[in-house]
N, C-alpha and C. Protein backbone atom coordinates (compact mmCIF):
# COMPACT_ATOMS: atom_id res chain seq x y z
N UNK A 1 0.82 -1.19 0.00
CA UNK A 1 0.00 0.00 0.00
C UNK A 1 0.86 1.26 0.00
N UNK A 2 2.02 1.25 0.85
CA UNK A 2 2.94 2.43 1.16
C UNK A 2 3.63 2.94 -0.61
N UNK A 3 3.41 1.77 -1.38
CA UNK A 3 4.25 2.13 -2.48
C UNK A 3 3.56 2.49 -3.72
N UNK A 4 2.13 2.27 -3.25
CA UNK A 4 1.07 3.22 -4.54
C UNK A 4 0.77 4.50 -3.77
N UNK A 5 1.22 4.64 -2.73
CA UNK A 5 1.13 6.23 -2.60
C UNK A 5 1.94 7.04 -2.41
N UNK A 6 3.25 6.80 -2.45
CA UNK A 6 4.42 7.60 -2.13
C UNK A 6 4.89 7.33 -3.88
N UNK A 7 5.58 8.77 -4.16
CA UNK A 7 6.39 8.39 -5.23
C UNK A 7 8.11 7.67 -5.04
N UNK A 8 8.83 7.21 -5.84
CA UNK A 8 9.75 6.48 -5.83
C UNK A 8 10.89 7.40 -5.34
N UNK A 9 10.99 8.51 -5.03
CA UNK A 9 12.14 9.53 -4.40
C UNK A 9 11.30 9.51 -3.14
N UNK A 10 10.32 9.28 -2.72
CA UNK A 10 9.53 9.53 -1.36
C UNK A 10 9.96 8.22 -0.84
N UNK A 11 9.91 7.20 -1.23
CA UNK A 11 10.15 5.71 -0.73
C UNK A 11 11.48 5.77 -0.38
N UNK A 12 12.60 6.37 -1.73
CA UNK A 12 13.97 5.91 -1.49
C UNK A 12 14.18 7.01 -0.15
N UNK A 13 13.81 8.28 0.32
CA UNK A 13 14.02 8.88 0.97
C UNK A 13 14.04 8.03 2.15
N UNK A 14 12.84 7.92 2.67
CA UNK A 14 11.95 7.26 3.93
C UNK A 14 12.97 6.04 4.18
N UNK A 15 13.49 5.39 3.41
CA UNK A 15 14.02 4.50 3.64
C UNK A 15 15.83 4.85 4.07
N UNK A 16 16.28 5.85 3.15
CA UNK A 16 17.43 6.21 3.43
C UNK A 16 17.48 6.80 4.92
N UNK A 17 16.53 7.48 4.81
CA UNK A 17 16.98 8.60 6.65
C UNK A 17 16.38 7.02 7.84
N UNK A 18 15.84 6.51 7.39
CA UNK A 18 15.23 5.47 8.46
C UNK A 18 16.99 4.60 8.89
N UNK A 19 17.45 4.39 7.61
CA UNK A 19 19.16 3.77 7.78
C UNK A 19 20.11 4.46 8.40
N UNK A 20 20.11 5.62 7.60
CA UNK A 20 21.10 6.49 8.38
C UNK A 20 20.91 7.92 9.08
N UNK A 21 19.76 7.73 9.45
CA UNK A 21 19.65 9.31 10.13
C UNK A 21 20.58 10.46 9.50
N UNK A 22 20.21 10.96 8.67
CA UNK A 22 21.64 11.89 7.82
C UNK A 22 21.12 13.14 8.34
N UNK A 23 22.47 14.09 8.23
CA UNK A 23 22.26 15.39 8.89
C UNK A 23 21.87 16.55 7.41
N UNK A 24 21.78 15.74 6.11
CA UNK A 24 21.38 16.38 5.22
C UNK A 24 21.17 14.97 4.20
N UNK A 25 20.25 15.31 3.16
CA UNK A 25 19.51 14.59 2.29
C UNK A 25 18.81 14.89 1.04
N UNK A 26 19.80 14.59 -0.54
CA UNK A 26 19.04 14.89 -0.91
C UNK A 26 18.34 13.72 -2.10
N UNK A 27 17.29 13.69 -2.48
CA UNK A 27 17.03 12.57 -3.89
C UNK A 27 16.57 13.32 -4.94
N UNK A 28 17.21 12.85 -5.84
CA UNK A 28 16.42 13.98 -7.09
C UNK A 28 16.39 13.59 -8.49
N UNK A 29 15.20 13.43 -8.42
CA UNK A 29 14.88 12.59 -10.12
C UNK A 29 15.11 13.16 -10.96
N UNK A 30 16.27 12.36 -12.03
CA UNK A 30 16.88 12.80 -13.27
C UNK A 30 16.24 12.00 -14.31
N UNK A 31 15.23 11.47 -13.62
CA UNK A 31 14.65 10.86 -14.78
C UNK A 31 14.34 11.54 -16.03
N UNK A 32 13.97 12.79 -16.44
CA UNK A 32 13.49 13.47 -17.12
C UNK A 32 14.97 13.67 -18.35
N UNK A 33 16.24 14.15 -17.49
CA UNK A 33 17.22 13.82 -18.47
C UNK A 33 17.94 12.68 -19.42
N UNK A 34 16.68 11.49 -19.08
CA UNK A 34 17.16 10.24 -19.67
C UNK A 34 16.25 9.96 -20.57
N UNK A 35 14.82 10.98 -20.74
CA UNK A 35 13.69 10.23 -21.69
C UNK A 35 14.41 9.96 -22.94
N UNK A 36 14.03 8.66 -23.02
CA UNK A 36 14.52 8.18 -25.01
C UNK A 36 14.98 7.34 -24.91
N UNK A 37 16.11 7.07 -23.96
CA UNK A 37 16.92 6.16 -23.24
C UNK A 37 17.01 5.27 -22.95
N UNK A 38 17.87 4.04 -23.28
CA UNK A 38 17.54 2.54 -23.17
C UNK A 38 17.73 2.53 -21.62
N UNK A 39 16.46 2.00 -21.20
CA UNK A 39 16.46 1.87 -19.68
C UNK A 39 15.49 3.18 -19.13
N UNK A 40 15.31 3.91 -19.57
CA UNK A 40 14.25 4.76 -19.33
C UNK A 40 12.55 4.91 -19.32
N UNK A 41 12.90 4.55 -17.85
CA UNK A 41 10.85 4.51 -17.61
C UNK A 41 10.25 5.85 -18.34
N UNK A 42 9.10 5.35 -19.55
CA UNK A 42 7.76 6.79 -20.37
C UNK A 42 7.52 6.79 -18.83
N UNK A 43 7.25 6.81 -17.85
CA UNK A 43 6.40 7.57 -16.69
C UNK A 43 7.27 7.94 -15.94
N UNK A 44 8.55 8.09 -16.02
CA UNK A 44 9.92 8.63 -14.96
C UNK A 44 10.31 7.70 -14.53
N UNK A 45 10.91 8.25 -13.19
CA UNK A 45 11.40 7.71 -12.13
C UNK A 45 12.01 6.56 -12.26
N UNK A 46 13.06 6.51 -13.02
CA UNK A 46 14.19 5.47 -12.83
C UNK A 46 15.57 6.29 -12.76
N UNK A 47 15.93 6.84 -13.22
CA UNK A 47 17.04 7.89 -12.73
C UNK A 47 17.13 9.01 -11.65
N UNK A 48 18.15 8.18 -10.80
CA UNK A 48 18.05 9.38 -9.50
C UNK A 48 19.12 9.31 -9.15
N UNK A 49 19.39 11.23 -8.25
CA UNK A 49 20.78 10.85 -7.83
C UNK A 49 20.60 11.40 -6.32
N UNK A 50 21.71 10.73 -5.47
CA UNK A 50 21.55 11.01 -4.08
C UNK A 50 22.68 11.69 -3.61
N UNK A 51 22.39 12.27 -2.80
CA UNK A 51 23.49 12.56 -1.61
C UNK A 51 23.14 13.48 -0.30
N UNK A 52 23.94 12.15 0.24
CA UNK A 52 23.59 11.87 1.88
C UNK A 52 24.73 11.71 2.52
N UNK A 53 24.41 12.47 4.20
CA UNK A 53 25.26 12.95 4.59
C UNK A 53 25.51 12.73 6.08
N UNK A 54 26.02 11.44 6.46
CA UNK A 54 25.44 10.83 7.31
C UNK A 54 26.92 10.48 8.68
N UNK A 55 27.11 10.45 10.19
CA UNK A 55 27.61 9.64 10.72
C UNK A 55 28.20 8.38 10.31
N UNK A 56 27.44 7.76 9.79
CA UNK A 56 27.81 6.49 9.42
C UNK A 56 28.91 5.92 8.70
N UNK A 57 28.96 6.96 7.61
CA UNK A 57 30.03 7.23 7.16
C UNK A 57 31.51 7.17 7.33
N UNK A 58 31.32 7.41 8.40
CA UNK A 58 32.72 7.41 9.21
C UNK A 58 33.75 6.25 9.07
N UNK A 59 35.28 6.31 8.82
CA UNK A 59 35.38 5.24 8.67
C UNK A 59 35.52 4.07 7.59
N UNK A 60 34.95 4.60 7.05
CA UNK A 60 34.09 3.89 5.68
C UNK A 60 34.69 4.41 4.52
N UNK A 61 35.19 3.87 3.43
CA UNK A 61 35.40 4.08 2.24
C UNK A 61 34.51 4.52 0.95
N UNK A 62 34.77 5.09 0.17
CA UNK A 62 33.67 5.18 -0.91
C UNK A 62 32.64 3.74 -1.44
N UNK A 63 33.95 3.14 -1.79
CA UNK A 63 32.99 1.56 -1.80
C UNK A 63 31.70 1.46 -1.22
N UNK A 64 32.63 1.15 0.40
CA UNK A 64 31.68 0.71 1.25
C UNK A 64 30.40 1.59 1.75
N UNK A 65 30.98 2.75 0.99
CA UNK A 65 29.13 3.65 1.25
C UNK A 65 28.35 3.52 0.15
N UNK A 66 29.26 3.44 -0.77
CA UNK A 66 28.31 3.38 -1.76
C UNK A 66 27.34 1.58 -1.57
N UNK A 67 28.52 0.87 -1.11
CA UNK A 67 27.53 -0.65 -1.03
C UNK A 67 26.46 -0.41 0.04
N UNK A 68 26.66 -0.24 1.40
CA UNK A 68 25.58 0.64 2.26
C UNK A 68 24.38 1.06 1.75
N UNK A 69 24.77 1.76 0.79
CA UNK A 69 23.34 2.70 0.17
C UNK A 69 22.73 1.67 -0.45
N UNK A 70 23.35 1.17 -1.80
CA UNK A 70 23.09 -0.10 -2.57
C UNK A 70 21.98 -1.10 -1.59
N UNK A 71 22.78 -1.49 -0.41
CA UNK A 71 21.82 -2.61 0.39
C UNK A 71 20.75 -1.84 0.67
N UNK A 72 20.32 -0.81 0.95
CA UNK A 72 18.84 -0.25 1.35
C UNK A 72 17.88 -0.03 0.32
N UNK A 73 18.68 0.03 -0.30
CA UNK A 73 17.47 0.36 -1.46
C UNK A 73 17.89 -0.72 -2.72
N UNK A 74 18.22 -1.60 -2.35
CA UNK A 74 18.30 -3.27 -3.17
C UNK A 74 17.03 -3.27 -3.97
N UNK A 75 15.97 -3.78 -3.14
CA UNK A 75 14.32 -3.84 -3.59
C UNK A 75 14.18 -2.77 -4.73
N UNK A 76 13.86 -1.49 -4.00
CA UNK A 76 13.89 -0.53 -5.45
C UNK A 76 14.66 -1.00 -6.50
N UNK A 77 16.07 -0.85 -6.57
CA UNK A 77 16.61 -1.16 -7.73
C UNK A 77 16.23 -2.40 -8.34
N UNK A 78 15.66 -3.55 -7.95
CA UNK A 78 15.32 -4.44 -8.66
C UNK A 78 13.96 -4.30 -9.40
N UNK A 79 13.14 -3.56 -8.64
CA UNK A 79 11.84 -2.82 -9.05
C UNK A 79 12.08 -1.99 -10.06
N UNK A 80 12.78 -1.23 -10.48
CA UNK A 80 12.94 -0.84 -11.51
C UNK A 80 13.53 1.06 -11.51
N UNK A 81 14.33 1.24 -10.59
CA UNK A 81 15.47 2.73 -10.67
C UNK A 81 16.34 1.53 -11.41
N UNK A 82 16.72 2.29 -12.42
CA UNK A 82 17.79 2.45 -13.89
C UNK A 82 18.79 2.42 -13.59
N UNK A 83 18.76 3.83 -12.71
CA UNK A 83 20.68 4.25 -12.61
C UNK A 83 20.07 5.25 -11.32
N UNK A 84 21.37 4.72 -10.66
CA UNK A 84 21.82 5.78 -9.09
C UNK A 84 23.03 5.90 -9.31
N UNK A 85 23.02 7.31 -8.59
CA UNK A 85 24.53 8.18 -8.69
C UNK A 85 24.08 8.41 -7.31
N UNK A 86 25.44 8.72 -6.49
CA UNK A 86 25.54 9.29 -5.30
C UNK A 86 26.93 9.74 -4.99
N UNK A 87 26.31 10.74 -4.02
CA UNK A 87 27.58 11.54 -3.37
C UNK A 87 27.45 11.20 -1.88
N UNK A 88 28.43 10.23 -0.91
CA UNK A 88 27.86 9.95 -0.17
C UNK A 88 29.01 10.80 1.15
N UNK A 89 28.87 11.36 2.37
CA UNK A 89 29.70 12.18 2.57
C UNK A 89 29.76 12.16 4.08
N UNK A 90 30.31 12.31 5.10
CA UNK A 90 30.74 12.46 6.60
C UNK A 90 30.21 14.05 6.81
N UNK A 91 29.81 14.38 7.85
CA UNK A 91 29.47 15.56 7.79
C UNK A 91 30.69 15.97 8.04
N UNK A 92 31.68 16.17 8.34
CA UNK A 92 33.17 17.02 8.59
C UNK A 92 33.57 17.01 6.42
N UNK A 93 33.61 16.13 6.18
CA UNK A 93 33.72 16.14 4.43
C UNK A 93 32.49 17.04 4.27
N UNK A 94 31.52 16.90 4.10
CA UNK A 94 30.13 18.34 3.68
C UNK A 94 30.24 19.48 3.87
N UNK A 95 31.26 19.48 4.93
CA UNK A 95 31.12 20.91 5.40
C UNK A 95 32.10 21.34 4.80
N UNK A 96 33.37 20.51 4.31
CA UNK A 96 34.28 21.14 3.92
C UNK A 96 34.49 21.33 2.31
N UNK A 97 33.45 21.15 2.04
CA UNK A 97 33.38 20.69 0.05
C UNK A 97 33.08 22.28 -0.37
């Protein structure tokens, strides 16, 4: 039910801050820059890009945040997001970019 009423940046959100409590967040459908595109949903929402900015981080390598992110939102991507990009960041790195 939660997933015919939230759109697919509302889901990946809800799900991201539920993982990592981030001190900033953003999702943002690029779907629109991919219409035509092999792999491109006619109704959007398969291209999105993130960046999140989280504790968790800490520690952690690009890899391993980027696999982090990957595991939470597994389901989606098999459901059908295309392509994720992310910027994934420590808040001491955010602040200093």
């Amino acid at each position: 039910m939660l997933n015919t009423i939230l759109s697919v940046a509302e889901r990946m959100e809800l799900l991201l801050r539920e993982a990592f409590s981030p001190s900033h967040l953003e999702v943002i459908d690029e779907s629109a820059l991919h219409a035509g595109h092999a792999g491109a949903n006619p109704g959007g929402e398969s291209h999105f890009r993130v960046v999140i900015v989280s504790d968790r981080f800490a520690e952690t390598g690009r890899v391993q945040r980027q696999q982090l992110v990957y595991g939470v939102l597994d389901e989606m991507i098999k459901d059908g997001i295309h392509a994720l990009s992310m910027v994934t960041s420590t808040p001491e790195e955010y602040a200093d970019r």
